[in-house]
C-alpha atoms as a PDB file:
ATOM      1  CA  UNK A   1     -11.573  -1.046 -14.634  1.00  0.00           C
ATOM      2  CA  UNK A   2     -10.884  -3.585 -12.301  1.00  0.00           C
ATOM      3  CA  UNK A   3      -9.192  -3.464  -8.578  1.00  0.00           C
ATOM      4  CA  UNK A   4      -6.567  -6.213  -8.203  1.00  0.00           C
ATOM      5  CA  UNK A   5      -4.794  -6.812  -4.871  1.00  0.00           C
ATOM      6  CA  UNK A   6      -4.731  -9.323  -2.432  1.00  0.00           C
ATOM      7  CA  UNK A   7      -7.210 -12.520  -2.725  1.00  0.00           C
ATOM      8  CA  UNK A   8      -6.632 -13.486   1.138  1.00  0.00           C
ATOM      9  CA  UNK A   9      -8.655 -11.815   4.082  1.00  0.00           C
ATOM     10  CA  UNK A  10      -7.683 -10.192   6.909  1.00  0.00           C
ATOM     11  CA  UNK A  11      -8.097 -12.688  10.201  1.00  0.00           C
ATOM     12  CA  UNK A  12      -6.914 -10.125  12.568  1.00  0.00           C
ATOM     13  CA  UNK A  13      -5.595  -6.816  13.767  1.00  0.00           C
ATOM     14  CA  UNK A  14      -3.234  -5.482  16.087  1.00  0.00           C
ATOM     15  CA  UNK A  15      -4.709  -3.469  18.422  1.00  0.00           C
ATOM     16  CA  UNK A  16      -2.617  -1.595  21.234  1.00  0.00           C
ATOM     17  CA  UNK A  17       0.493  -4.106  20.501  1.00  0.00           C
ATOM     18  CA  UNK A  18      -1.579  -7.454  20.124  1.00  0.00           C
ATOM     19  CA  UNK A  19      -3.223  -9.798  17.366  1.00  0.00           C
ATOM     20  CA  UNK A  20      -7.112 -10.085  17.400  1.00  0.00           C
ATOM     21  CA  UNK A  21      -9.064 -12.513  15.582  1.00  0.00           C
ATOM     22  CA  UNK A  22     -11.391  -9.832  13.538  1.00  0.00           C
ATOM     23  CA  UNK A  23     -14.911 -10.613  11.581  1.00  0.00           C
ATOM     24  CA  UNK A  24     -16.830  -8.605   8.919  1.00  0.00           C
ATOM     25  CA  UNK A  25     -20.003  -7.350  11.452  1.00  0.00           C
ATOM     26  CA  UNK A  26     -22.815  -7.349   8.524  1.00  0.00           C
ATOM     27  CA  UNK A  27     -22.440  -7.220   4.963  1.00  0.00           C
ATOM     28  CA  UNK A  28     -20.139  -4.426   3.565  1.00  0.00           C
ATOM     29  CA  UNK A  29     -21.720  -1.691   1.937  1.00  0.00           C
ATOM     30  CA  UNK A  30     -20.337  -0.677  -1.588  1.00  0.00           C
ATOM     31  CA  UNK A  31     -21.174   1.754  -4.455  1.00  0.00           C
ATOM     32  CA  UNK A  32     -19.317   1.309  -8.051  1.00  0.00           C
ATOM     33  CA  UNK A  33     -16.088   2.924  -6.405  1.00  0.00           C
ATOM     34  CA  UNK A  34     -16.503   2.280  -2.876  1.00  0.00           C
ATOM     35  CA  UNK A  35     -16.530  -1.004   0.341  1.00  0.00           C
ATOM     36  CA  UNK A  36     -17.808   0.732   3.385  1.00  0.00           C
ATOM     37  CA  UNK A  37     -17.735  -2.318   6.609  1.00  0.00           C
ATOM     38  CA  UNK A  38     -17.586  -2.883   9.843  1.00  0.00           C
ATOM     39  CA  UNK A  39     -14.693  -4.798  11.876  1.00  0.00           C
ATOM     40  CA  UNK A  40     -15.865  -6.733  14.889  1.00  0.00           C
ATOM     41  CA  UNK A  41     -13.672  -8.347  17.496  1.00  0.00           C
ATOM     42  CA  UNK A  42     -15.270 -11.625  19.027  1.00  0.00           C
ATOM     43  CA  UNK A  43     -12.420 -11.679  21.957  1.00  0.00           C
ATOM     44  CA  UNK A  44     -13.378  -7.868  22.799  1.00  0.00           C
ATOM     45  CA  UNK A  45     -17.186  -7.550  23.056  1.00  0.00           C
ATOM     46  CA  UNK A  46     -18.136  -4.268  21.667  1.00  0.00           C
ATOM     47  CA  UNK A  47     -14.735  -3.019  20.350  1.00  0.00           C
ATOM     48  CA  UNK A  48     -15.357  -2.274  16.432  1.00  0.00           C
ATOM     49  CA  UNK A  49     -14.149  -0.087  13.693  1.00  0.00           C
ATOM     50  CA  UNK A  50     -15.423   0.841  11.007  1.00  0.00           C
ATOM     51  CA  UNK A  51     -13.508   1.285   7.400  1.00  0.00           C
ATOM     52  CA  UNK A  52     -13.933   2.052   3.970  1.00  0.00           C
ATOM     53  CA  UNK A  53     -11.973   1.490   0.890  1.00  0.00           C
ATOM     54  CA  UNK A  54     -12.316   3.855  -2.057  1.00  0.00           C
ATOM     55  CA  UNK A  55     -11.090   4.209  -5.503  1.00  0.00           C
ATOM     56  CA  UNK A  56     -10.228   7.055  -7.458  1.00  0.00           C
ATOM     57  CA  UNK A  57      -8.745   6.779 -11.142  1.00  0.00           C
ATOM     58  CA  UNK A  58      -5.751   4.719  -9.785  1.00  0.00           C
ATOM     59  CA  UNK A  59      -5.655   5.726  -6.648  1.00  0.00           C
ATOM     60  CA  UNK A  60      -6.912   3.251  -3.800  1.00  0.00           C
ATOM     61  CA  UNK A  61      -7.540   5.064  -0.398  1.00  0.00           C
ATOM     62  CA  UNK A  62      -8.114   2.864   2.726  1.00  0.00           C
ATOM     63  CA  UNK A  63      -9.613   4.795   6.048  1.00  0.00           C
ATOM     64  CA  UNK A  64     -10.829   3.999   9.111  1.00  0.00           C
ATOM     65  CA  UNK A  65     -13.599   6.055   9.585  1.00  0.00           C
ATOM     66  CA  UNK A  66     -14.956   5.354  13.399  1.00  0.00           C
ATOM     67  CA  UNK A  67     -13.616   3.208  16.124  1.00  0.00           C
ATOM     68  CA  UNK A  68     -16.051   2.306  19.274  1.00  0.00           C
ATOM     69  CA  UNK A  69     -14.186   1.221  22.045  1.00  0.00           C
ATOM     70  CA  UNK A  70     -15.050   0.495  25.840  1.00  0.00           C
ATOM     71  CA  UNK A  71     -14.357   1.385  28.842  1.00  0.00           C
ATOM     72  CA  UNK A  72     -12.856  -2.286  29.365  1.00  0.00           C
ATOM     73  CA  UNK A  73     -10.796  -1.637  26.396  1.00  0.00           C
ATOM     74  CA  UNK A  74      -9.343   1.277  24.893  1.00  0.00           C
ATOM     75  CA  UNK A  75      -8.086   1.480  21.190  1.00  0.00           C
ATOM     76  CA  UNK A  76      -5.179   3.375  21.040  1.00  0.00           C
ATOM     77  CA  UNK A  77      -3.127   1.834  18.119  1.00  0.00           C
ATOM     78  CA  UNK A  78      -4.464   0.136  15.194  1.00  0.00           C
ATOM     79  CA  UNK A  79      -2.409  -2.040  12.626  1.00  0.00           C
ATOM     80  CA  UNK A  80      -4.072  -4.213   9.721  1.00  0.00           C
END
């Protein structure tokens, strides 16, 4: 089976209210039905999240799975 969705990346996410330019920190990790990454935030040193996408027969789950924040800045909302 094959997984089709969008081709074009995310380049940022709205944290607390505002856009952030976002990266991929590392390569993703992935298994025959699963992406595990982690989101880093070049304007926010030391803010990142980390997320996984899974399938199931057709159902696609997306979750974030740990956010890491700092005292500097707190995550408290979270929009992709």
């Amino acid at each position: 089976e094959q997984l089709l969705g969008s081709t074009r990346p995310v380049t940022a996410v709205t944290l607390n209210g505002t856009a952030h330019p976002v990266k991929l920190k590392g390569k993703p990790k992935t298994t025959r039905s699963a992406a595990r990454y982690t989101l880093a935030f070049d304007s926010l040193p030391g803010v990142e999240i980390d997320a996984s996408l899974t399938v199931s027969g057709r159902a696609t789950t997306f979750q974030v799975t740990a956010v890491r924040d700092t005292s500097a800045f707190r995550v408290g909302t979270i929009d992709i």
